[in-house]
PDB file of N, CA and C in Angstrom:
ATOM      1  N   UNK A   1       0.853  -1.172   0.000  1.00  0.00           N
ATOM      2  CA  UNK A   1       0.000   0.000   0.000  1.00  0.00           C
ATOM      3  C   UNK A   1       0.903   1.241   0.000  1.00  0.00           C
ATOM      4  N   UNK A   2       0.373   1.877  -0.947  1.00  0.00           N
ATOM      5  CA  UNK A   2       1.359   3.532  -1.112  1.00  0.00           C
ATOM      6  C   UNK A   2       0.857   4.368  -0.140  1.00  0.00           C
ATOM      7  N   UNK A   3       1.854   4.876   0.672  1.00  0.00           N
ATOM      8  CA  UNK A   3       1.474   6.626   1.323  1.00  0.00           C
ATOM      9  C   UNK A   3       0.394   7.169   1.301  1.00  0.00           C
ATOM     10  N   UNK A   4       0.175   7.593  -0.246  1.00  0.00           N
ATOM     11  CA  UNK A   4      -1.430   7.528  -0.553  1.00  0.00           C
ATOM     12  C   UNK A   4      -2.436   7.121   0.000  1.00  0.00           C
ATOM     13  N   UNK A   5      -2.622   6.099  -0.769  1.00  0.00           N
ATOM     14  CA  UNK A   5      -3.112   4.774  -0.017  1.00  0.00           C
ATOM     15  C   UNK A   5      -3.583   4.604   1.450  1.00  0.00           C
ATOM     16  N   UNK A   6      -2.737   4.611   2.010  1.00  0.00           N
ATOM     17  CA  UNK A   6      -2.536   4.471   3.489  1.00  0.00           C
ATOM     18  C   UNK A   6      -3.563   5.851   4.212  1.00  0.00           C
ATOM     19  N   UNK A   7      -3.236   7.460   3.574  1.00  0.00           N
ATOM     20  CA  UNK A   7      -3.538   8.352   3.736  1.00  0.00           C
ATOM     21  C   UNK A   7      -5.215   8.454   3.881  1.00  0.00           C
ATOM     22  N   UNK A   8      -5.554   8.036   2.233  1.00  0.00           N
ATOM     23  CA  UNK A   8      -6.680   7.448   1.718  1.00  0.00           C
ATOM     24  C   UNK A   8      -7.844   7.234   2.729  1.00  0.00           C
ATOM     25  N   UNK A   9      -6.826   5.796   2.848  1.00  0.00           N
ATOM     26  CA  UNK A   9      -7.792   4.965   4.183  1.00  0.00           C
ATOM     27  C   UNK A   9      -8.452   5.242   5.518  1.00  0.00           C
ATOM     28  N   UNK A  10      -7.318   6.492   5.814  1.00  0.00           N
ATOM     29  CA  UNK A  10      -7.372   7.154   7.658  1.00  0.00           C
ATOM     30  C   UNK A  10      -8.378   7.488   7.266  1.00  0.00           C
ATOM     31  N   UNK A  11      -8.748   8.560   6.193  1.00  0.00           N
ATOM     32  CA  UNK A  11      -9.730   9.194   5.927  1.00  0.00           C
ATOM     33  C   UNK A  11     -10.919   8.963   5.567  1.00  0.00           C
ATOM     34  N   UNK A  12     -10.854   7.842   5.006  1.00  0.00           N
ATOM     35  CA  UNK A  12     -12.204   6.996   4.574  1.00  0.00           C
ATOM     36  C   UNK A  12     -12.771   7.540   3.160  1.00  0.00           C
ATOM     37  N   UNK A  13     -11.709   8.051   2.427  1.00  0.00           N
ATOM     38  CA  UNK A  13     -12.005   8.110   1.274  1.00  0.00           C
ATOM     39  C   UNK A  13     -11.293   9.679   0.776  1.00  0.00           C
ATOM     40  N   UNK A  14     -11.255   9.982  -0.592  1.00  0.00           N
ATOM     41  CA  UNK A  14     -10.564  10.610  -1.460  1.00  0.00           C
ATOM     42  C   UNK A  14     -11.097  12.349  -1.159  1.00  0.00           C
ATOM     43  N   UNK A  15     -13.053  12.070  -1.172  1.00  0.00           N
ATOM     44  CA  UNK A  15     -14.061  13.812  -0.174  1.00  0.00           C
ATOM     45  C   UNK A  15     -13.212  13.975   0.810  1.00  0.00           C
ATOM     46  N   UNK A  16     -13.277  12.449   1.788  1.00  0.00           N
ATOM     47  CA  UNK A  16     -12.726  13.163   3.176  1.00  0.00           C
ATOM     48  C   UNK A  16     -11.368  13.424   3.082  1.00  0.00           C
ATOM     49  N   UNK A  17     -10.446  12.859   2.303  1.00  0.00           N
ATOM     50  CA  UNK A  17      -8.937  13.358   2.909  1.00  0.00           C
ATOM     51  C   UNK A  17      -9.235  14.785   2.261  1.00  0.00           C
ATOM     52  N   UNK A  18      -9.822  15.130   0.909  1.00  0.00           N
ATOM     53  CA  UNK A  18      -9.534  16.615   0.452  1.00  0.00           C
ATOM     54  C   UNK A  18     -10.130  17.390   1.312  1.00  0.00           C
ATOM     55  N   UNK A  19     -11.450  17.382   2.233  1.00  0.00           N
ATOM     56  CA  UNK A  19     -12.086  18.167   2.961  1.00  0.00           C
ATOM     57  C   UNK A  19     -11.093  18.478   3.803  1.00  0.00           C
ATOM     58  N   UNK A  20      -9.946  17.692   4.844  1.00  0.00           N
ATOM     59  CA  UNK A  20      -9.116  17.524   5.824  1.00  0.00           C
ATOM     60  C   UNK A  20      -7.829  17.910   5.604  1.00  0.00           C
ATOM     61  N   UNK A  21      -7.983  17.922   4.286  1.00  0.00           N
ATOM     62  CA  UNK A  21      -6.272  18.679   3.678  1.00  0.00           C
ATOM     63  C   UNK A  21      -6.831  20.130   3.188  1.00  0.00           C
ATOM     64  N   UNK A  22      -7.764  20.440   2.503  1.00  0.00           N
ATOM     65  CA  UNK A  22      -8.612  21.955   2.133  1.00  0.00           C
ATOM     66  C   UNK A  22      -8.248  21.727   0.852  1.00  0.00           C
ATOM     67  N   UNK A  23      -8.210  20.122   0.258  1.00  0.00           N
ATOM     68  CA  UNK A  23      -7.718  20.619  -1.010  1.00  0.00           C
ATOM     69  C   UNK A  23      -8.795  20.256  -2.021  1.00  0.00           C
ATOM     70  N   UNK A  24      -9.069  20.598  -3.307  1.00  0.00           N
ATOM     71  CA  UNK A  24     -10.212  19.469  -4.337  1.00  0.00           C
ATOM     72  C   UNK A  24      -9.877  17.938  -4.291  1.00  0.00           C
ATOM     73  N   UNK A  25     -11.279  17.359  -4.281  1.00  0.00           N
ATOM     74  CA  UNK A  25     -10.994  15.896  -4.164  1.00  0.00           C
ATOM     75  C   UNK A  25     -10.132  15.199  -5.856  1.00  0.00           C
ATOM     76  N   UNK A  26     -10.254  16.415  -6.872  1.00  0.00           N
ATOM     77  CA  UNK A  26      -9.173  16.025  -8.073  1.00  0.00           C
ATOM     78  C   UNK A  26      -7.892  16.114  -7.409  1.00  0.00           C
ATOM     79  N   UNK A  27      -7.347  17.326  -6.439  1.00  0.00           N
ATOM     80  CA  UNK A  27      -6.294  16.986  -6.261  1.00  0.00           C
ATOM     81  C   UNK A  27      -5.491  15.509  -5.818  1.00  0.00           C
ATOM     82  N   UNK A  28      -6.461  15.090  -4.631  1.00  0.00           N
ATOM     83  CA  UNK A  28      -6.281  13.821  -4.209  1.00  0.00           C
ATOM     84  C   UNK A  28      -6.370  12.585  -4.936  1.00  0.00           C
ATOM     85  N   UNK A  29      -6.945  12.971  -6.218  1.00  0.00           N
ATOM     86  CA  UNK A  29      -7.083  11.947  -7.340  1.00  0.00           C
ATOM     87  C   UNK A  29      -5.862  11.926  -8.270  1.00  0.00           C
ATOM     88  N   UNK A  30      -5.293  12.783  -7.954  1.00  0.00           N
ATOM     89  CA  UNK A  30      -3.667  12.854  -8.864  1.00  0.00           C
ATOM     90  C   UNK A  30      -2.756  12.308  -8.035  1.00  0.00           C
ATOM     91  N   UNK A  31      -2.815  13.077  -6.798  1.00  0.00           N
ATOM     92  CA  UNK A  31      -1.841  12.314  -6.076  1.00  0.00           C
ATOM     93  C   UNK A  31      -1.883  10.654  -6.116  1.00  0.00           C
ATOM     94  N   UNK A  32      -3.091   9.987  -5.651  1.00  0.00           N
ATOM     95  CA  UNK A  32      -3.609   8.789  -5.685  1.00  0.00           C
ATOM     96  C   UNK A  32      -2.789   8.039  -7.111  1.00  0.00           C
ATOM     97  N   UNK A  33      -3.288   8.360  -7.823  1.00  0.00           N
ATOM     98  CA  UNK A  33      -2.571   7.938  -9.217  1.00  0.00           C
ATOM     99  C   UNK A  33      -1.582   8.247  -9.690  1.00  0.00           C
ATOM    100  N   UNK A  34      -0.285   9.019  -8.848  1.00  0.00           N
ATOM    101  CA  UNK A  34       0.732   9.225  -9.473  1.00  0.00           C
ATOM    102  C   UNK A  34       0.511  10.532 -10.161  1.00  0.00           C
ATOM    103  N   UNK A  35      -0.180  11.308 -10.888  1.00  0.00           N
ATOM    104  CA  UNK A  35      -0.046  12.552 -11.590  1.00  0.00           C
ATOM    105  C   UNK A  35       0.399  13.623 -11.634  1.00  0.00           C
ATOM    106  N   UNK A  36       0.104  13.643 -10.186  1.00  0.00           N
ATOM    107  CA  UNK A  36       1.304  14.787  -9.360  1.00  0.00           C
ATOM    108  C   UNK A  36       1.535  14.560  -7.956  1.00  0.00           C
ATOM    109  N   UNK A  37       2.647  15.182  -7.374  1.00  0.00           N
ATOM    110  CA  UNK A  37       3.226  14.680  -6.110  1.00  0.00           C
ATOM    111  C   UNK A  37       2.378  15.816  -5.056  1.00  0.00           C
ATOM    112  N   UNK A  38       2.316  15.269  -4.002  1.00  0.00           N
ATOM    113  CA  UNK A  38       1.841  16.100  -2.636  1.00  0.00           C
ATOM    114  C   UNK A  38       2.866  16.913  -2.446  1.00  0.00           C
ATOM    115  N   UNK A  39       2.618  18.257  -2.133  1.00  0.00           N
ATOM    116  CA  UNK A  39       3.550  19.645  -2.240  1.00  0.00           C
ATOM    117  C   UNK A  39       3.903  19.083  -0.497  1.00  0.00           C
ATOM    118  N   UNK A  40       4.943  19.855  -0.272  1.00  0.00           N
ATOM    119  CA  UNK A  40       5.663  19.614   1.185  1.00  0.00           C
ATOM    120  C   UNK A  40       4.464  20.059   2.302  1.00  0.00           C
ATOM    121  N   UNK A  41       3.883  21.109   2.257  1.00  0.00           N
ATOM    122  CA  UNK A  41       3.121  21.720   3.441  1.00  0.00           C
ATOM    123  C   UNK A  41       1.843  21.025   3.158  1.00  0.00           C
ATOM    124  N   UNK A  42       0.915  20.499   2.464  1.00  0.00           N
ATOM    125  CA  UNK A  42       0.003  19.503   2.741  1.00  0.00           C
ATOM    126  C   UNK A  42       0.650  18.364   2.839  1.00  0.00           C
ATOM    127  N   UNK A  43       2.109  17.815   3.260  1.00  0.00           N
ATOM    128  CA  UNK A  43       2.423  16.450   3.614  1.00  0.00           C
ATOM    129  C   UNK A  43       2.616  16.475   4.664  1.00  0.00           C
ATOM    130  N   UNK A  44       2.902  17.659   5.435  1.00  0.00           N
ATOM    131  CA  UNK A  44       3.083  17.909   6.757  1.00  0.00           C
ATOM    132  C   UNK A  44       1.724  17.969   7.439  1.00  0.00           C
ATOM    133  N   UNK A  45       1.097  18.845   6.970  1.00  0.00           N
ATOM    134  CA  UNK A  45      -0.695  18.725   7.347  1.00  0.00           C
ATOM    135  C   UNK A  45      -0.885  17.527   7.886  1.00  0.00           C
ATOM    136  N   UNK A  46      -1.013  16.854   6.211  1.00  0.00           N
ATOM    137  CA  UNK A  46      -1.516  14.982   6.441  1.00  0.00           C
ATOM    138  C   UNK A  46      -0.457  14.595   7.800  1.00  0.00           C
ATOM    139  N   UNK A  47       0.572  14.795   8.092  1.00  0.00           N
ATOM    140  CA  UNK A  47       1.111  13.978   8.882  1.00  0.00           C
ATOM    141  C   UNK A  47       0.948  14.525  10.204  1.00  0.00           C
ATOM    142  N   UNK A  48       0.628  15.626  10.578  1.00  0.00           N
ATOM    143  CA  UNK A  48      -0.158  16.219  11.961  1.00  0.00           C
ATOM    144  C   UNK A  48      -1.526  15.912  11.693  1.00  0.00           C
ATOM    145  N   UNK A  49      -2.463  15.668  11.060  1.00  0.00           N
ATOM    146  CA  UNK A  49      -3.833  15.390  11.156  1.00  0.00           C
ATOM    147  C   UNK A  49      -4.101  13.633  11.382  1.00  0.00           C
ATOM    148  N   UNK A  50      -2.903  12.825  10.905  1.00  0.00           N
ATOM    149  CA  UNK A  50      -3.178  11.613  11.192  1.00  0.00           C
ATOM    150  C   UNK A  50      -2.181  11.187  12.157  1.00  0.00           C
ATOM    151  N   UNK A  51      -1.489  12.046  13.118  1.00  0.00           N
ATOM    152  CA  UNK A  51      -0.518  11.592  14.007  1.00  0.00           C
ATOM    153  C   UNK A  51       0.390  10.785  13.914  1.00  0.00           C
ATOM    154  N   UNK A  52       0.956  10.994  12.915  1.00  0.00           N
ATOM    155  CA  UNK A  52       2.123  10.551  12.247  1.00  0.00           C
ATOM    156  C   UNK A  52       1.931   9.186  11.733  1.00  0.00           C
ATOM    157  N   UNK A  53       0.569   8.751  11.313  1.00  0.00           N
ATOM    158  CA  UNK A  53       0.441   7.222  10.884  1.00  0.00           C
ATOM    159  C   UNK A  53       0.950   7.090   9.421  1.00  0.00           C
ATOM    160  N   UNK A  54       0.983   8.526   9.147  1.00  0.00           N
ATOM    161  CA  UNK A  54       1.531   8.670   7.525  1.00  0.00           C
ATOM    162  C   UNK A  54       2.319   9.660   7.748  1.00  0.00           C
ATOM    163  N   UNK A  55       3.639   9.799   7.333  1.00  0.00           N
ATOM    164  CA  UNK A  55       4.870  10.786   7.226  1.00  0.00           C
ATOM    165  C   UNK A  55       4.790  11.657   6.279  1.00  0.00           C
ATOM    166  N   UNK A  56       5.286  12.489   6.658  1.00  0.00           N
ATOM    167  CA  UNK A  56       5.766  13.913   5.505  1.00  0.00           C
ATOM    168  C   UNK A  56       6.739  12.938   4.226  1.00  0.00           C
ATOM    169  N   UNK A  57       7.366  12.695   5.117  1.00  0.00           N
ATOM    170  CA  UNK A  57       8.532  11.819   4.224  1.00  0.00           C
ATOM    171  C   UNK A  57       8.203  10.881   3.595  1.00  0.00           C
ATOM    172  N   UNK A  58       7.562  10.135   3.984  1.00  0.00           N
ATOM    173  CA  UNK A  58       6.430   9.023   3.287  1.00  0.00           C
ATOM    174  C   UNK A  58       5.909   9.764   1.770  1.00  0.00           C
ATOM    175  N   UNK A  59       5.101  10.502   2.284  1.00  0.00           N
ATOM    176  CA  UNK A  59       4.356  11.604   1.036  1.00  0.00           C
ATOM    177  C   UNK A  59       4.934  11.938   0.298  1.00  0.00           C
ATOM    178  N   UNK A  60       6.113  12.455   0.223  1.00  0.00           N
ATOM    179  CA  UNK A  60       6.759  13.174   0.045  1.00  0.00           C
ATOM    180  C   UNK A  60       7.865  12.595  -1.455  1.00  0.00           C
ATOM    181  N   UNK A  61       8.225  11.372  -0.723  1.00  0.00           N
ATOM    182  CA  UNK A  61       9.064  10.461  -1.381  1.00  0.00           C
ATOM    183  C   UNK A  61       8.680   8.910  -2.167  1.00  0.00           C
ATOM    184  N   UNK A  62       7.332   9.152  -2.281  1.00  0.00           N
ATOM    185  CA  UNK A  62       6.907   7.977  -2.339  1.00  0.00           C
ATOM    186  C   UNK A  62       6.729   7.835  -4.141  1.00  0.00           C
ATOM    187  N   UNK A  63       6.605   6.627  -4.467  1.00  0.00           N
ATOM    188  CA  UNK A  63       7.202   6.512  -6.033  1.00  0.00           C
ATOM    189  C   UNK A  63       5.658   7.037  -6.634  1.00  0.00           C
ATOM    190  N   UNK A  64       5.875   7.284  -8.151  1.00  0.00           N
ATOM    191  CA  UNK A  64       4.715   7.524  -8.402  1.00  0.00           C
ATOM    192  C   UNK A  64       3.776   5.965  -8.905  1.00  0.00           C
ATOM    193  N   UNK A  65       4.569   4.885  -8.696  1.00  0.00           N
ATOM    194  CA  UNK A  65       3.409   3.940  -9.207  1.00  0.00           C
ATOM    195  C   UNK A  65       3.010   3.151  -7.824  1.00  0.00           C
ATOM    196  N   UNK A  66       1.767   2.695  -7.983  1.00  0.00           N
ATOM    197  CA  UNK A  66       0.578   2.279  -7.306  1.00  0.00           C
ATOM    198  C   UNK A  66       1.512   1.173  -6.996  1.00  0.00           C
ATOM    199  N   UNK A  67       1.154   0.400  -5.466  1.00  0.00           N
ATOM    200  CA  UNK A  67       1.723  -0.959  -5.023  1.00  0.00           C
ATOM    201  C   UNK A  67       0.976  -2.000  -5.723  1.00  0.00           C
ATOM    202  N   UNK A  68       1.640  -3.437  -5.794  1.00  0.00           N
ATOM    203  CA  UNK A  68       0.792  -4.076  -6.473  1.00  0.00           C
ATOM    204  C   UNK A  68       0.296  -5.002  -5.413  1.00  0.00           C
ATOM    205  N   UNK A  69      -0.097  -4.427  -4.251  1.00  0.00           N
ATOM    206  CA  UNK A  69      -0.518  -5.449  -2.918  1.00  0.00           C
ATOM    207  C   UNK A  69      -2.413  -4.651  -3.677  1.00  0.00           C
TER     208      UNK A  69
END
């Protein structure tokens, strides 16, 4: 499971992480798929809003293709 992924899940879906990050749920649909990377200060967000269950660094660095789990 990707960063993403993982992110995804806390949230219970793609509405809620964008509602919780302030961002469009397209944004979270790029990230999700690789299209574009999570900018540094919403990876930090995500990683104070989920108490570090997902890292900045995680986000941050994570490849752009999907796990195959």
């Amino acid at each position: 499971m990707t960063p993403i992924e993982k992110l995804v899940n806390f949230f219970g879906g793609q509405a809620k992480t964008a509602a919780a990050l302030g961002v469009t749920q397209a944004a979270v649909s790029y990230w999700f798929n690789g299209t574009h990377r999570m900018n540094a200060s919403k990876a930090f967000l995500a990683e104070e809003l989920t108490g570090g269950s997902v890292t900045a660094r995680e986000l941050c660095t994570q490849s752009n293709r999907k796990s195959a789990a």
